[in-house]
C-alpha atoms as a PDB file:
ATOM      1  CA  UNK A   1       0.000   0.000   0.000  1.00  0.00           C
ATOM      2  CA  UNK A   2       1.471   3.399  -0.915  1.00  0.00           C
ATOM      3  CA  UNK A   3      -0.034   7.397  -0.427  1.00  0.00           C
ATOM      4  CA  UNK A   4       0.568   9.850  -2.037  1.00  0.00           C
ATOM      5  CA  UNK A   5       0.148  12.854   0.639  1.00  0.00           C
ATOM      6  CA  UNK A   6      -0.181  16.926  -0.330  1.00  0.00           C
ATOM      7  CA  UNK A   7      -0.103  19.579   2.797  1.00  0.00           C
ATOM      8  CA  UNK A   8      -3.841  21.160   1.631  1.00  0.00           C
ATOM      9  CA  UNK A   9      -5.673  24.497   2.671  1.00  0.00           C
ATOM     10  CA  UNK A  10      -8.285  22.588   1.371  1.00  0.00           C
ATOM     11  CA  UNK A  11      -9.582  19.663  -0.902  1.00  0.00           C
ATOM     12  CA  UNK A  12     -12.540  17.815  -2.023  1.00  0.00           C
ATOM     13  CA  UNK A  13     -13.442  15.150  -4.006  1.00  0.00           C
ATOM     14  CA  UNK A  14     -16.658  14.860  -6.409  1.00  0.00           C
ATOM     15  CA  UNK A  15     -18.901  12.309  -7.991  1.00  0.00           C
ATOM     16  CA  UNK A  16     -21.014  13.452 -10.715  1.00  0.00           C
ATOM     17  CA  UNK A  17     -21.459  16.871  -9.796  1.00  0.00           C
ATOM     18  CA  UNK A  18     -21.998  16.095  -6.311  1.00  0.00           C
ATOM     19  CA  UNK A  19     -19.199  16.742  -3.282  1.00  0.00           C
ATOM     20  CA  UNK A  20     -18.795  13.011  -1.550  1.00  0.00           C
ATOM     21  CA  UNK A  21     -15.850  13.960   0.581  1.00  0.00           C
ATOM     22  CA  UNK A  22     -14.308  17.829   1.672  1.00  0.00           C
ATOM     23  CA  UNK A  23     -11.818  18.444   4.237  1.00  0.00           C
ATOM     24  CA  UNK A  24     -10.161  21.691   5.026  1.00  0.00           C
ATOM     25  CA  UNK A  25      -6.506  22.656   6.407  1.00  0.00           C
ATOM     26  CA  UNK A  26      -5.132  19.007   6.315  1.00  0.00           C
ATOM     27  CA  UNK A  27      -3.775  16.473   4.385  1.00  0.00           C
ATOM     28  CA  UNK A  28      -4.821  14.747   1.204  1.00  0.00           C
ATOM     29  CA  UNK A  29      -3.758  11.057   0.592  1.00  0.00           C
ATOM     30  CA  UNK A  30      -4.218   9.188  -2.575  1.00  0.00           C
ATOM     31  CA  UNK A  31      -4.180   5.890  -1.843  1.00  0.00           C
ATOM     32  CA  UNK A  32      -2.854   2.619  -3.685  1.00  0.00           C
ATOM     33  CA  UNK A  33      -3.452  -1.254  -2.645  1.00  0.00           C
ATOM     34  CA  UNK A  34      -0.978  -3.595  -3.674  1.00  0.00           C
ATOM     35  CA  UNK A  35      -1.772  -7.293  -3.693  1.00  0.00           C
ATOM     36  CA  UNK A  36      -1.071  -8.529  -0.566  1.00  0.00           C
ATOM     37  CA  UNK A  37      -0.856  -5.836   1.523  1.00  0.00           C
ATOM     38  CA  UNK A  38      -1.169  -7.049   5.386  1.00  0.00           C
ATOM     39  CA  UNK A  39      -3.343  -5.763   8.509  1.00  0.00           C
ATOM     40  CA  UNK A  40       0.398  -4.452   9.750  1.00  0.00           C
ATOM     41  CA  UNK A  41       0.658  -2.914   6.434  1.00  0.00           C
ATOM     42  CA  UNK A  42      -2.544  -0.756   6.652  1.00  0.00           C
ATOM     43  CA  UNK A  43      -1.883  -0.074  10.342  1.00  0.00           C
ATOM     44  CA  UNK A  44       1.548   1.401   9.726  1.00  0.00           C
ATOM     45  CA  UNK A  45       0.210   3.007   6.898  1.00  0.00           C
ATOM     46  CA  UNK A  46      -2.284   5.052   8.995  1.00  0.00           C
ATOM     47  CA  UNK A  47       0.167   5.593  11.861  1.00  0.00           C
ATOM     48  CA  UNK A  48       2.477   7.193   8.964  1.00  0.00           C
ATOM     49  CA  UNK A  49      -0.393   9.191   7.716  1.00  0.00           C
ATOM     50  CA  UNK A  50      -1.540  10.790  10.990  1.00  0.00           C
ATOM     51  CA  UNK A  51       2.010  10.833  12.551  1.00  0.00           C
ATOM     52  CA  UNK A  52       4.186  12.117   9.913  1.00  0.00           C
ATOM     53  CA  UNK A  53       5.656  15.532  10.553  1.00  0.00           C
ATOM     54  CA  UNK A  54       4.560  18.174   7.528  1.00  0.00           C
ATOM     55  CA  UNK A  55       2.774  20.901   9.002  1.00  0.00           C
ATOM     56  CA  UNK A  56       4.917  23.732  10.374  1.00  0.00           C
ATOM     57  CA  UNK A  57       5.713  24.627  14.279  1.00  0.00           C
ATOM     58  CA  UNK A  58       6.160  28.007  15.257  1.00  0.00           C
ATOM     59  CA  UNK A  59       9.346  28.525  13.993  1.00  0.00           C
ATOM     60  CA  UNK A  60       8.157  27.568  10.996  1.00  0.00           C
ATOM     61  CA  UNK A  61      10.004  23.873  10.340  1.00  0.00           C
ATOM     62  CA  UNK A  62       8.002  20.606   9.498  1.00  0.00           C
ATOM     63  CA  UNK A  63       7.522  19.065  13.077  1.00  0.00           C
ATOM     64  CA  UNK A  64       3.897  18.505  13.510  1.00  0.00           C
ATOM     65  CA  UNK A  65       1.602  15.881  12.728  1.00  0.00           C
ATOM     66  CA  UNK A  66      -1.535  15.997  11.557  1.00  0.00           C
ATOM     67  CA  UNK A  67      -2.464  14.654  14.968  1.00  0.00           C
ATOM     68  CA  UNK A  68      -1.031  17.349  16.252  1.00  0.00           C
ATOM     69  CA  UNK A  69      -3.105  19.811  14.436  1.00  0.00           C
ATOM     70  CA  UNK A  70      -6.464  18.183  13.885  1.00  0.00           C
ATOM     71  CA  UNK A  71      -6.183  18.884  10.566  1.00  0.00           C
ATOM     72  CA  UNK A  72      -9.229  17.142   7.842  1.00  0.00           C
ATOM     73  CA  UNK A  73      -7.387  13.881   6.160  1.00  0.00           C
ATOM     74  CA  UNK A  74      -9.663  12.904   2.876  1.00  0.00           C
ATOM     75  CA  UNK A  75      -8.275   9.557   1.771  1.00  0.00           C
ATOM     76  CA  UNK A  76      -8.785   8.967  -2.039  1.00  0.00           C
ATOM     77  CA  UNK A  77      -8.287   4.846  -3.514  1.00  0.00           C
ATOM     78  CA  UNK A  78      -6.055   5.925  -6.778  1.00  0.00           C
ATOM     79  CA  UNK A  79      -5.297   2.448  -8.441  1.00  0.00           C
ATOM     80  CA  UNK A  80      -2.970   4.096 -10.831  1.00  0.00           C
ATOM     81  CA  UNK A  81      -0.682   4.828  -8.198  1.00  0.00           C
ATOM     82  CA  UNK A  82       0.589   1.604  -8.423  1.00  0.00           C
ATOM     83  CA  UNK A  83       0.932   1.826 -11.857  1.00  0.00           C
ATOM     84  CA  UNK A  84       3.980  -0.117 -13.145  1.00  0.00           C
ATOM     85  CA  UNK A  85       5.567   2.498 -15.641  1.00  0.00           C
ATOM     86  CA  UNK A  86       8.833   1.369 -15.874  1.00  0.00           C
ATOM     87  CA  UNK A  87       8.780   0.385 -19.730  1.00  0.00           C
ATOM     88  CA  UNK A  88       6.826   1.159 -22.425  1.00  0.00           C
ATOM     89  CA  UNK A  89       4.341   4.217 -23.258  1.00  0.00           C
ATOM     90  CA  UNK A  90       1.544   2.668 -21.127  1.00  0.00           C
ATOM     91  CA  UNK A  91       1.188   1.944 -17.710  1.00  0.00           C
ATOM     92  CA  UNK A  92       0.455  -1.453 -16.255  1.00  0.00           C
ATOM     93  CA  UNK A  93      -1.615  -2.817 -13.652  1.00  0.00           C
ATOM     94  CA  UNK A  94      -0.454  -5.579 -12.515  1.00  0.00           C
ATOM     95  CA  UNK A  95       1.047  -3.882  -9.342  1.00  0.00           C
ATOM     96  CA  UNK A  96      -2.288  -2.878  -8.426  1.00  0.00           C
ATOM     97  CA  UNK A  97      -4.576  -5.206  -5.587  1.00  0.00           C
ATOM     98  CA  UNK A  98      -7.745  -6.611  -7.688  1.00  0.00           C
ATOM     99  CA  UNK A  99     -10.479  -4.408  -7.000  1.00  0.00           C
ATOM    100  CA  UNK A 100     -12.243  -6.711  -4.260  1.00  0.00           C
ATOM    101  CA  UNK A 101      -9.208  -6.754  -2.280  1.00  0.00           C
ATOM    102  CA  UNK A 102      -8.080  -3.226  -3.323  1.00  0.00           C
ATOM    103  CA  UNK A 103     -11.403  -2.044  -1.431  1.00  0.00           C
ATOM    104  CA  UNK A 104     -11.057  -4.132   1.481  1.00  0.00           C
ATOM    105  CA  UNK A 105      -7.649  -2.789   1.988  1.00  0.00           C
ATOM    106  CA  UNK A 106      -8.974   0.801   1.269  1.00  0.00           C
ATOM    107  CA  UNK A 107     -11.922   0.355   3.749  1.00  0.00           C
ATOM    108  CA  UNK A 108      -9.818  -0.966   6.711  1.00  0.00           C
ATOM    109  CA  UNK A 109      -7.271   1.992   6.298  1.00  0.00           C
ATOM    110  CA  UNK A 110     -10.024   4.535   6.777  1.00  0.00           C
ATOM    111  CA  UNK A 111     -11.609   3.059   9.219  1.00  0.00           C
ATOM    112  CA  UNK A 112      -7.881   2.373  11.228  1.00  0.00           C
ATOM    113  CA  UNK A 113      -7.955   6.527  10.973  1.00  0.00           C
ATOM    114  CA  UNK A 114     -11.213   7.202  11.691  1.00  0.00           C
ATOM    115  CA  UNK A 115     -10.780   5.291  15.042  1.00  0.00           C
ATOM    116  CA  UNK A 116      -7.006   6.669  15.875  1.00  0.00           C
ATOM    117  CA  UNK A 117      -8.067  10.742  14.414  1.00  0.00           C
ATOM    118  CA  UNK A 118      -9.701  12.789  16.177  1.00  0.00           C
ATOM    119  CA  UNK A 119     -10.079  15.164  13.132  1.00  0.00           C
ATOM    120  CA  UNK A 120     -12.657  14.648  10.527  1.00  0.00           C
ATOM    121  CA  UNK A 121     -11.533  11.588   8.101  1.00  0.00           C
ATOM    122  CA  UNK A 122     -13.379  11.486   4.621  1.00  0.00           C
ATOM    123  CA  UNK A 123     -12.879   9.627   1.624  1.00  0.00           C
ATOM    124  CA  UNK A 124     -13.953   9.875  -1.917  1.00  0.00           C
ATOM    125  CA  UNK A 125     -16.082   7.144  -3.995  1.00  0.00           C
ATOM    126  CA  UNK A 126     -14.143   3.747  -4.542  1.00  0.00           C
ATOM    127  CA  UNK A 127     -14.133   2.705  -8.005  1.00  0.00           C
ATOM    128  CA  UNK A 128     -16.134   6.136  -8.897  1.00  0.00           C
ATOM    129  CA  UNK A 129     -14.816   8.513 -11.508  1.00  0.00           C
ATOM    130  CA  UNK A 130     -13.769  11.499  -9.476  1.00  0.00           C
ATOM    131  CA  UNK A 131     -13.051  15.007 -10.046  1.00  0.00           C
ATOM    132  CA  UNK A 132     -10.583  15.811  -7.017  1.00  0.00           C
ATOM    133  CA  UNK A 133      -9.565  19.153  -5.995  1.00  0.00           C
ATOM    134  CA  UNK A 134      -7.368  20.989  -3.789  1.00  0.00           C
ATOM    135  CA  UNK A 135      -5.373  23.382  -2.830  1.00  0.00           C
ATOM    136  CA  UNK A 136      -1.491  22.324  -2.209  1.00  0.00           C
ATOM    137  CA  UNK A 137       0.128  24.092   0.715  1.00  0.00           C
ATOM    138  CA  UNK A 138       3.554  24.977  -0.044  1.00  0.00           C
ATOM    139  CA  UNK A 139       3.395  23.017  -1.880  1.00  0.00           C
ATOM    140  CA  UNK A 140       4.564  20.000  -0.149  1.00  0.00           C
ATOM    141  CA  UNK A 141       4.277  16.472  -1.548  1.00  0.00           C
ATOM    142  CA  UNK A 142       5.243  12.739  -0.407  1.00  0.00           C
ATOM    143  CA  UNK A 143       5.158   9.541  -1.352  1.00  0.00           C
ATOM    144  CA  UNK A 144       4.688   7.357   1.777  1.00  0.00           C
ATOM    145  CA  UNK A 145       4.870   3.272   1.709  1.00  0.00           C
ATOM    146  CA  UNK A 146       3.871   1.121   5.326  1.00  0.00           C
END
């Protein structure tokens, strides 16, 4: 499982025409399942999302959590992530879960964060076509693995 996370002002994520998921100050996560990916795998995953250190202290560096500021976290299942791009002039899939266990995955990582945040937790529409927007802070981008 792998996220790719973006320091936001704000974001939102919408499903034909209508807003399923909107956060404010916070993080947005684009999420990936990979087949296999274990309960410890999730877990760490969501320890790594609410625990890593983006979000500026008072003098300004990178040493609080989203934990720490009870910032929104809108989690978003992107397949694509896991695109395997390595050759060629299209991507593959193969590094992607299946979709059954792609969801499952997707569903026990947001509800690991839902019970260890505080903040408000939303999520897009698995398997939906989405129209995703945001506004990058900083901007500041990661890619995170478990």
């Amino acid at each position: 499982m792998l996220a790719l996370i973006q320091r936001v002002t704000e974001a939102r994520v919408t499903v034909d025409g209508a807003t399923v998921g909107e956060i404010g100050p916070g993080l947005l996560a684009l999420v990936a399942a990979e087949p296999g990916d274990s309960e410890a795998q999730i877990v760490r995953l969501a320890e790594r999302l609410l625990g890593y250190r983006v979000f500026p202290d008072t003098a300004g560096r990178m040493n609080r959590s989203l934990t720490d500021t009870g910032g929104g976290l809108l989690l978003v299942s992107q397949f694509t992530l896991a695109a395997d791009t390595r050759s060629g002039m299209r991507p593959g899939f193969s590094t992607a879960a299946p979709p059954d266990e792609a969801e499952r995955s997707f569903n026990r990582l947001v509800a690991v964060c839902r019970q260890r945040h505080a903040g408000r937790v939303e999520t897009g529409r698995f398997g939906a076509h989405m129209q995703v927007s945001l506004v990058n802070d900083g901007p500041v981008t990661f890619l995170l693995r478990p």
